[in-house]
Structures are given as structure tokens and as C-alpha cells.
PDB file of N, CA and C in Angstrom:
ATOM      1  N   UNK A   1      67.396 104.845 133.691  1.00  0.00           N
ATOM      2  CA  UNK A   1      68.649 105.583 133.720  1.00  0.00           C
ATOM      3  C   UNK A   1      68.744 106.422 132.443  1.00  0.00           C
ATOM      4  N   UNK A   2      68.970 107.626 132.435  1.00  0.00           N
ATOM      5  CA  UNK A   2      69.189 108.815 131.346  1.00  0.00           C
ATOM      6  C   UNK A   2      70.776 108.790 130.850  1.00  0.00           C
ATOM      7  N   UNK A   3      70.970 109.348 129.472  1.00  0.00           N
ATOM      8  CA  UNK A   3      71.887 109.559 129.462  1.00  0.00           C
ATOM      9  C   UNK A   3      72.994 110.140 130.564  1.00  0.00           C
ATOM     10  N   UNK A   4      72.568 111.051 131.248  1.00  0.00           N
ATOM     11  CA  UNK A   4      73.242 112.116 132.354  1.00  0.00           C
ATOM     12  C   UNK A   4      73.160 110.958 132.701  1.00  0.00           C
ATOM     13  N   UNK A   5      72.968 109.661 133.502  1.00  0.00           N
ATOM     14  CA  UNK A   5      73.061 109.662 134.870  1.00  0.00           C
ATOM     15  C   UNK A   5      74.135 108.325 134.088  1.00  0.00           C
ATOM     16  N   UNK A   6      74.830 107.925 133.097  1.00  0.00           N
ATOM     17  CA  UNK A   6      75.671 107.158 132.355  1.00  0.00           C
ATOM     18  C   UNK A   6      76.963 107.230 133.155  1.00  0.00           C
ATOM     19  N   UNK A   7      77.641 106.422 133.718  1.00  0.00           N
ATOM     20  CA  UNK A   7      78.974 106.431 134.065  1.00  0.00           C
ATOM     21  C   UNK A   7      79.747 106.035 133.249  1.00  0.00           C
ATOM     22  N   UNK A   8      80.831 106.347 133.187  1.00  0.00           N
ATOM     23  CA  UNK A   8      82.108 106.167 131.945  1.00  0.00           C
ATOM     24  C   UNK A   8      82.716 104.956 132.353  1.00  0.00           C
ATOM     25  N   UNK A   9      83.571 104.453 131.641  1.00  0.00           N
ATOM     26  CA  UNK A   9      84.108 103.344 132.082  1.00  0.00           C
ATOM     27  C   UNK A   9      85.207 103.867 132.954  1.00  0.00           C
ATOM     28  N   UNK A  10      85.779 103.313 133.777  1.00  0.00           N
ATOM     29  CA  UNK A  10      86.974 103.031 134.314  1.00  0.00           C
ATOM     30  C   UNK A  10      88.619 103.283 133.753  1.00  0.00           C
ATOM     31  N   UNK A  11      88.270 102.156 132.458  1.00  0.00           N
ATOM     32  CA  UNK A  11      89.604 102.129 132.028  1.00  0.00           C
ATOM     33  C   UNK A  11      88.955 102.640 130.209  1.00  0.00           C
ATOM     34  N   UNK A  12      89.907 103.487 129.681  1.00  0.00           N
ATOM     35  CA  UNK A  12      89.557 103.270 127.982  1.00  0.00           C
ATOM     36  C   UNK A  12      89.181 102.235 127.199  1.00  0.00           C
ATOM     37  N   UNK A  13      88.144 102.343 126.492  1.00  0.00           N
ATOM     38  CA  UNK A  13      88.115 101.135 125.551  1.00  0.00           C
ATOM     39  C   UNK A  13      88.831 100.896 124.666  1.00  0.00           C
ATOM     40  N   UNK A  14      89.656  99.849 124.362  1.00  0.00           N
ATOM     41  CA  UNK A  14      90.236  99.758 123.015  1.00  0.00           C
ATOM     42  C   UNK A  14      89.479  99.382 121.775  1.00  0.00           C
ATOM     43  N   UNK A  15      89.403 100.416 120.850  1.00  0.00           N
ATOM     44  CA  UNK A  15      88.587 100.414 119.670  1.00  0.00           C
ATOM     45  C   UNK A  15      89.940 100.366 118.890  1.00  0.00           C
ATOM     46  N   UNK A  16      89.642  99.458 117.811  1.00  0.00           N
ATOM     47  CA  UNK A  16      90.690  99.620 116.598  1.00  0.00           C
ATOM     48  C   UNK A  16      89.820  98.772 115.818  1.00  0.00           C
ATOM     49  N   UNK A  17      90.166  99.028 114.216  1.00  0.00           N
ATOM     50  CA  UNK A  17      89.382  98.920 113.146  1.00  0.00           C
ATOM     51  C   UNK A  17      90.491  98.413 112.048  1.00  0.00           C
ATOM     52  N   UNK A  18      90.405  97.188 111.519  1.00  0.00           N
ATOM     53  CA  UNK A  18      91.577  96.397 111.453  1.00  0.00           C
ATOM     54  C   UNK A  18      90.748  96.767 109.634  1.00  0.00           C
ATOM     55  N   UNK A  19      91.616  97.450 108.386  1.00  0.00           N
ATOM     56  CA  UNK A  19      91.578  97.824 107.580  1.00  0.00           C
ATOM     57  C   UNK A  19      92.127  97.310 105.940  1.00  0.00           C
ATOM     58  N   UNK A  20      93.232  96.324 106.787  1.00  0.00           N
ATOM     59  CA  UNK A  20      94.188  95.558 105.792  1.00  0.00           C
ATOM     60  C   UNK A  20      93.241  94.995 104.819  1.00  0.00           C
ATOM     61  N   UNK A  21      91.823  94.137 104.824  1.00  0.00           N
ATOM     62  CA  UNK A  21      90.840  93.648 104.273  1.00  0.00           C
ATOM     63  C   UNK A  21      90.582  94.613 103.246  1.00  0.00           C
ATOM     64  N   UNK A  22      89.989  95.742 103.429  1.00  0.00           N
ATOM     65  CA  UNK A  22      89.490  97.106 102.437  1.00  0.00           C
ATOM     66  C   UNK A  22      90.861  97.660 101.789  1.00  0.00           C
ATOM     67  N   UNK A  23      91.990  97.573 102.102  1.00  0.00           N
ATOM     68  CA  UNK A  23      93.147  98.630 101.744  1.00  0.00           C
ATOM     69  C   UNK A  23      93.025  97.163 100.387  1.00  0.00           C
ATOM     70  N   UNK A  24      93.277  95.893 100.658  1.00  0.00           N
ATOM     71  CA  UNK A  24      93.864  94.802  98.966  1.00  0.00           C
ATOM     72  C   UNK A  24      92.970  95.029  98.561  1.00  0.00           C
ATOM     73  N   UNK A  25      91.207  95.094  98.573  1.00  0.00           N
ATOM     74  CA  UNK A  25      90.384  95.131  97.781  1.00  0.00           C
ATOM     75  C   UNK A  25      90.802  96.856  96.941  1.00  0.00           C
ATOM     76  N   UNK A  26      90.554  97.611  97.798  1.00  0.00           N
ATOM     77  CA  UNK A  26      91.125  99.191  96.762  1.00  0.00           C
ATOM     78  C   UNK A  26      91.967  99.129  95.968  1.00  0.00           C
ATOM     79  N   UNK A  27      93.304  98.541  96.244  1.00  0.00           N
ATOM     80  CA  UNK A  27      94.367  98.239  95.387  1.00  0.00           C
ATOM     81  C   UNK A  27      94.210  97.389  94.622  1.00  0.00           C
ATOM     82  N   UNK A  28      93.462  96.347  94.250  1.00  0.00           N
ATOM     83  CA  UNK A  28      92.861  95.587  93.395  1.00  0.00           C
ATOM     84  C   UNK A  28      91.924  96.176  92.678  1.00  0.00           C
ATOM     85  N   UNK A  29      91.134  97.307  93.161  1.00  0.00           N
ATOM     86  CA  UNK A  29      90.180  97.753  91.762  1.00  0.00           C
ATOM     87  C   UNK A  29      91.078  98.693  91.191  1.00  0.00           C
ATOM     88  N   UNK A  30      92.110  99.829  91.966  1.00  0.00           N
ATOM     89  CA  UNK A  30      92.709 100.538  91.398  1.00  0.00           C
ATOM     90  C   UNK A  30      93.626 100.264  90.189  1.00  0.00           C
ATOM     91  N   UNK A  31      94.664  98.265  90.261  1.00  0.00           N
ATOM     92  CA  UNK A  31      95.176  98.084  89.018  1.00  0.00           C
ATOM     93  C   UNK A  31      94.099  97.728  87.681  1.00  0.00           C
ATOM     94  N   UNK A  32      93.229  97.598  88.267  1.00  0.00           N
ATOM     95  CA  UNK A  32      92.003  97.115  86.903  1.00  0.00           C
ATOM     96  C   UNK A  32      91.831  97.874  86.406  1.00  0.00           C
ATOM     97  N   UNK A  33      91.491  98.998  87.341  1.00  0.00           N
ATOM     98  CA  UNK A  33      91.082 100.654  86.150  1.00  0.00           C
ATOM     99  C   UNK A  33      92.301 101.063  85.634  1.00  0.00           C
ATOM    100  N   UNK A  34      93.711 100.332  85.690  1.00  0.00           N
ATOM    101  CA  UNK A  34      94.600 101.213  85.711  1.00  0.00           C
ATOM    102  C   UNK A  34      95.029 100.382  83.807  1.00  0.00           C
ATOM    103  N   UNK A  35      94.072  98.938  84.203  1.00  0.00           N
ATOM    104  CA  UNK A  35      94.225  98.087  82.822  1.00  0.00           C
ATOM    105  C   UNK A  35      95.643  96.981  82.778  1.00  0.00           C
ATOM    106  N   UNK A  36      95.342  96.552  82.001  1.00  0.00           N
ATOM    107  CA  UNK A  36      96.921  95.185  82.060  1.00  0.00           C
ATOM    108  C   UNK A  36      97.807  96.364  81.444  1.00  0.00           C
ATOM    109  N   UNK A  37      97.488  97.012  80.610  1.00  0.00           N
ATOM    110  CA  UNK A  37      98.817  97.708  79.351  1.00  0.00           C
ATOM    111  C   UNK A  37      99.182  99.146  80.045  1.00  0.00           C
ATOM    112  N   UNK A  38      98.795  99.343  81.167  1.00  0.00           N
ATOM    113  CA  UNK A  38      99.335 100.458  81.848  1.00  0.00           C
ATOM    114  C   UNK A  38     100.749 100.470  82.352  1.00  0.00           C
ATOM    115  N   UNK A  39     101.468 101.148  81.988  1.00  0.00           N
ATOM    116  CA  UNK A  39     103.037 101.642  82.164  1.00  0.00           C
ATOM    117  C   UNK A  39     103.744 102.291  82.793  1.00  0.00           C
ATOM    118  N   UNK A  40     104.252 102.157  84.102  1.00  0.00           N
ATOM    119  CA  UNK A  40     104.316 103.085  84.831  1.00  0.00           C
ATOM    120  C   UNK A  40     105.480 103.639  84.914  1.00  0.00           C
ATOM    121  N   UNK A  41     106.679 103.314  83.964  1.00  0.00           N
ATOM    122  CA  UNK A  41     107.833 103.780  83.856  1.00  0.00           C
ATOM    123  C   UNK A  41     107.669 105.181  82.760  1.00  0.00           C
ATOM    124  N   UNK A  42     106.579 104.981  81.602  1.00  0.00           N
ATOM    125  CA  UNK A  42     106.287 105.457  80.744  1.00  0.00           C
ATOM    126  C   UNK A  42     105.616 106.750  81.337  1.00  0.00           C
ATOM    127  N   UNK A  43     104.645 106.453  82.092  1.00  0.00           N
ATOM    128  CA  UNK A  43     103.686 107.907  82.749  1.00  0.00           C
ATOM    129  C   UNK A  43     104.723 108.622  83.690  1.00  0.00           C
ATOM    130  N   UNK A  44     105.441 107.965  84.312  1.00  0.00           N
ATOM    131  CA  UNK A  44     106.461 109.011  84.899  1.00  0.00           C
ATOM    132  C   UNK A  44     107.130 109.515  83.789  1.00  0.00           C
ATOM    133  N   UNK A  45     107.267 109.388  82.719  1.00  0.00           N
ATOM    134  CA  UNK A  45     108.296 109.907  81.803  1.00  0.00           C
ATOM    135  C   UNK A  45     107.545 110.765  80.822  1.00  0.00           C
ATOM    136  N   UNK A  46     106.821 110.716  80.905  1.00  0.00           N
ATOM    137  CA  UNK A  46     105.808 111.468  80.773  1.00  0.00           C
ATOM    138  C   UNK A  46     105.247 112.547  81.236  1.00  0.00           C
ATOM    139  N   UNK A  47     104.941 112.539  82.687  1.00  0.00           N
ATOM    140  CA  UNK A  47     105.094 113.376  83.666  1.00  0.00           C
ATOM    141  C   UNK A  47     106.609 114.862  83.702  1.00  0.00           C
ATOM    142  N   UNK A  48     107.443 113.958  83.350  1.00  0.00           N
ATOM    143  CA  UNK A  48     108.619 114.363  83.480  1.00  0.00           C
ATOM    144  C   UNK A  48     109.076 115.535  82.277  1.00  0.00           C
ATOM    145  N   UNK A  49     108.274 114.760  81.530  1.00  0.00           N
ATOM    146  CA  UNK A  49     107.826 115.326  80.073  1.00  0.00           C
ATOM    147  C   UNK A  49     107.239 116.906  80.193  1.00  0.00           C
ATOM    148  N   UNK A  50     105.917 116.814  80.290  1.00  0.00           N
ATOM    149  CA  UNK A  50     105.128 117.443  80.498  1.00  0.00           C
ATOM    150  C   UNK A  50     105.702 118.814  82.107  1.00  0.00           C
ATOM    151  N   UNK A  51     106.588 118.445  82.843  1.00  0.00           N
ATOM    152  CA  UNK A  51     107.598 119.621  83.690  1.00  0.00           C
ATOM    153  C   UNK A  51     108.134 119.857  82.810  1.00  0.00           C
ATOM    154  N   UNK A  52     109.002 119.423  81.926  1.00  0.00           N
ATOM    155  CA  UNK A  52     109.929 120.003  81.082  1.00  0.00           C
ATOM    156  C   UNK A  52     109.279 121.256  80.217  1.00  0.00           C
ATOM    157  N   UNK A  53     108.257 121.374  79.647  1.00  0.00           N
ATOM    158  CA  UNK A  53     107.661 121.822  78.526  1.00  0.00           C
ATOM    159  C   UNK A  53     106.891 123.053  79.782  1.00  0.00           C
ATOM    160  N   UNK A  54     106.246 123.029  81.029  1.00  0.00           N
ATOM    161  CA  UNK A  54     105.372 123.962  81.701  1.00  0.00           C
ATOM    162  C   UNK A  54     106.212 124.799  82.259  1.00  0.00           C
ATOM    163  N   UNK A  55     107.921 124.538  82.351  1.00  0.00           N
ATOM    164  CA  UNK A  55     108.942 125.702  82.708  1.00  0.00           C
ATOM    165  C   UNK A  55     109.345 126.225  81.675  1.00  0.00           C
ATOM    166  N   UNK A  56     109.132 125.751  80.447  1.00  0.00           N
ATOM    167  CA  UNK A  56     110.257 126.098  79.515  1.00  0.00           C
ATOM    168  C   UNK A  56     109.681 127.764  78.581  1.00  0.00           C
ATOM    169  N   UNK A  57     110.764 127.927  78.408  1.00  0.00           N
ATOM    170  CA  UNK A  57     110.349 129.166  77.832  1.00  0.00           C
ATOM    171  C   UNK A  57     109.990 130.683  78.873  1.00  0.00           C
ATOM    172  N   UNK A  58     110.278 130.591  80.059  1.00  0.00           N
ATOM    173  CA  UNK A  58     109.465 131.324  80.467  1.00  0.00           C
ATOM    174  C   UNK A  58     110.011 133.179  80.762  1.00  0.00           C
ATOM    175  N   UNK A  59     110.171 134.020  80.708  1.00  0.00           N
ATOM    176  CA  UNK A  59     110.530 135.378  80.785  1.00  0.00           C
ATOM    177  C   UNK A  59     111.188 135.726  81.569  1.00  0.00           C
ATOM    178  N   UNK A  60     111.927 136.491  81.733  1.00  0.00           N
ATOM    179  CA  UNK A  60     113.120 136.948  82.611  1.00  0.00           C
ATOM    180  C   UNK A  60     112.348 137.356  84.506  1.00  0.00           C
ATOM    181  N   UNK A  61     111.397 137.671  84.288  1.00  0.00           N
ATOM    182  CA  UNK A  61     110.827 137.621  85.893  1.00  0.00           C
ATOM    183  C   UNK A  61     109.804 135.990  86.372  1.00  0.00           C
ATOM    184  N   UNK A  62     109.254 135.557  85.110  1.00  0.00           N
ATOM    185  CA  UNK A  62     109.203 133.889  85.357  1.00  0.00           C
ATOM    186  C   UNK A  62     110.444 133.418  86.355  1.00  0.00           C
ATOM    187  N   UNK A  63     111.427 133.372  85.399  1.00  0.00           N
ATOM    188  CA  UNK A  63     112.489 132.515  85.767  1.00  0.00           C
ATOM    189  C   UNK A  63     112.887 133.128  87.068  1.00  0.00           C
ATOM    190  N   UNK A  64     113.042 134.200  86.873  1.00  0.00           N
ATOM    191  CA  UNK A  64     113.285 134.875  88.486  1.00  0.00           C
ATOM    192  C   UNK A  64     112.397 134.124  89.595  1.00  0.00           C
ATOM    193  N   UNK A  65     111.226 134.136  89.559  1.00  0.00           N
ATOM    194  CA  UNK A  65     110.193 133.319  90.878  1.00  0.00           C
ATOM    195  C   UNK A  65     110.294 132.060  90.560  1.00  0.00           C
ATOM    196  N   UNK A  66     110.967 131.338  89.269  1.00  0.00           N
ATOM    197  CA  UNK A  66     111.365 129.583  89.230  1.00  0.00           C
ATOM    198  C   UNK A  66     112.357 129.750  90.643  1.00  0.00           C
ATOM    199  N   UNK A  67     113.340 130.353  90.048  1.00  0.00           N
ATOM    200  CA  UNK A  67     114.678 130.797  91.263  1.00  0.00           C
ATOM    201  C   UNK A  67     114.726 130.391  92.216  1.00  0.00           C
ATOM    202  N   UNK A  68     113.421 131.486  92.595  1.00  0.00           N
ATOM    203  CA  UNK A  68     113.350 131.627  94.413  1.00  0.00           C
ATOM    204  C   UNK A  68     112.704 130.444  94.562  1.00  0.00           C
ATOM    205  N   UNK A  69     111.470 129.916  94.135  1.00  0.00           N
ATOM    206  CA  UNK A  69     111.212 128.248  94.267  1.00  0.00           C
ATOM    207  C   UNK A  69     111.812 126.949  94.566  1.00  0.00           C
ATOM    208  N   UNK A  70     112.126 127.451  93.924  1.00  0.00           N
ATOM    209  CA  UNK A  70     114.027 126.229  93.570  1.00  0.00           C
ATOM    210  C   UNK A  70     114.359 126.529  94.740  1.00  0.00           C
ATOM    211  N   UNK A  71     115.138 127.379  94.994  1.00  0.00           N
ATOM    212  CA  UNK A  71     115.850 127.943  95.940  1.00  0.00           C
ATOM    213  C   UNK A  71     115.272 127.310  97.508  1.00  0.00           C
ATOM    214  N   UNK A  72     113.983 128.003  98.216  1.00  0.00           N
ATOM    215  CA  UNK A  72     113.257 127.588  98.782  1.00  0.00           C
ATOM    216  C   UNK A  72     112.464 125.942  98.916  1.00  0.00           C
ATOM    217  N   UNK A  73     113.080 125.412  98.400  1.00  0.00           N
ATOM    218  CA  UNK A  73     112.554 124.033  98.511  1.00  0.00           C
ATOM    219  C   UNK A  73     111.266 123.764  97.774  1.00  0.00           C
ATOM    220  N   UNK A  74     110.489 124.709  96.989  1.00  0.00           N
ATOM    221  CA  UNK A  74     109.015 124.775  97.084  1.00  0.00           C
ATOM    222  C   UNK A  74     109.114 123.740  95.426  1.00  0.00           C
ATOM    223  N   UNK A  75     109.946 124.129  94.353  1.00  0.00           N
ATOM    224  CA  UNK A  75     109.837 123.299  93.415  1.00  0.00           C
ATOM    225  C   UNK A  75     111.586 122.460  93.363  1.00  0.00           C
ATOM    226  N   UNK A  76     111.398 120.998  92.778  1.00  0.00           N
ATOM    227  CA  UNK A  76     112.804 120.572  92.361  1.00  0.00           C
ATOM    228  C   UNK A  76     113.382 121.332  91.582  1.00  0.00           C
ATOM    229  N   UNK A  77     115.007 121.716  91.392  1.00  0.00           N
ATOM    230  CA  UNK A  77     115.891 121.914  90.197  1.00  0.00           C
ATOM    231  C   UNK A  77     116.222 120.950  89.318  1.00  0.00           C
ATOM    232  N   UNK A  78     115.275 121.493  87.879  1.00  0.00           N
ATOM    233  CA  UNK A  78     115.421 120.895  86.338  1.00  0.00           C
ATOM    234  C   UNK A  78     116.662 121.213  85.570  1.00  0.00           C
ATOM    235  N   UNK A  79     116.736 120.061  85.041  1.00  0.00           N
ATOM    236  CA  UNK A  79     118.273 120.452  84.084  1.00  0.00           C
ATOM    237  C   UNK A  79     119.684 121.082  84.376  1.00  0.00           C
ATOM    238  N   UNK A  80     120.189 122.046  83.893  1.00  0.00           N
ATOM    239  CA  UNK A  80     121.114 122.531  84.662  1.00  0.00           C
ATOM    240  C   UNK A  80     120.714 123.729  85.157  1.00  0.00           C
ATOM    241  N   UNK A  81     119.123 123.750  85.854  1.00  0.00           N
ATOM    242  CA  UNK A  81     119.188 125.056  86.940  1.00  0.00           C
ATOM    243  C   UNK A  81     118.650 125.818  85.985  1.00  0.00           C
ATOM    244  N   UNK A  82     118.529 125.785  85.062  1.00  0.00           N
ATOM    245  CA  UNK A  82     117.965 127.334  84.219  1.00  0.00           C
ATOM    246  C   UNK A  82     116.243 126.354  83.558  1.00  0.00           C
ATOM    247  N   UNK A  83     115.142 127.500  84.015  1.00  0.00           N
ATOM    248  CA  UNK A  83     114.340 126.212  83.298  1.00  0.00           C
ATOM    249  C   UNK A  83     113.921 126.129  81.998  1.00  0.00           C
ATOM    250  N   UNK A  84     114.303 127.155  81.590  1.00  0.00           N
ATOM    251  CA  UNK A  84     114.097 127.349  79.880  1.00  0.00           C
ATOM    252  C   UNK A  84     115.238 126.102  79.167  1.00  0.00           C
ATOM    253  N   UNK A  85     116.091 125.354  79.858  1.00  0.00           N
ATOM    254  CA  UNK A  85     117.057 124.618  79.544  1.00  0.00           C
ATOM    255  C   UNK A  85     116.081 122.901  78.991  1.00  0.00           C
TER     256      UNK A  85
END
């Protein structure tokens, strides 16, 4: 019998691939690399940090396309709305 002459099944097979096993092991190497003294209140604030300082300052047509961003959903509104603030 050849491939071609293969009949399909009847009904679908149920294939499923049960993952929960591999997802704790990933999340277990990921806090190791991440170290015991890793901080995660700190790196968001940090983060938060580091937005503050990449809007700031920026020129009267900058701030204009912050605007429309803002505006449009595309970035959050920082501070009170102005991002040089």
C-alpha cells in the first residue's frame, strides 16, 4: 500500500501535548538566572525611570507626535500629560 492509496481516519485524532511539565521547569531556570537578590519592584521602577528620562526634554514637534500617541492609544500618558514634565 502507497502513500496515495492511505485512507484517513473516520473521525479526527485527538492530539494534545500536555506542557505544564516544560512550562515549571522554564520558570525555574528563568528565577535562577534572574538570582535570589533580584527585585522586581525595583526594575519596574526603574523601568519607569528610564520612560521618564527617554520623553523628557523633547522639542516642540517631539511633543507634538508624543500627543498624537498618547492620544491614539499607541503610548501611556506620563505625568501631567506634558512629557517634558
Amino acid at each position: 500500500m502507497s502513500a496515495q492509496d492511505a485512507v484517513p481516519p473516520a473521525e479526527p485524532m485527538n492530539f494534545a501535548v500536555d506542557l505544564t511539565g516544560h512550562e515549571m521547569t522554564r520558570r525555574a531556570h528563568v528565577m535562577e538566572a534572574l538570582g535570589a537578590d533580584w527585585d522586581p519592584v525595583a526594575a519596574v521602577r526603574g523601568e519607569e525611570e528610564a520612560y521618564d528620562l527617554l520623553y523628557s526634554g523633547l522639542d516642540e514637534e517631539q511633543q507634538r507626535i508624543y500627543d498624537t500617541l498618547v492620544a491614539a492609544g499607541v503610548l501611556p500618558r506620563r505625568g501631567s500629560g506634558r512629557a517634558a514634565d
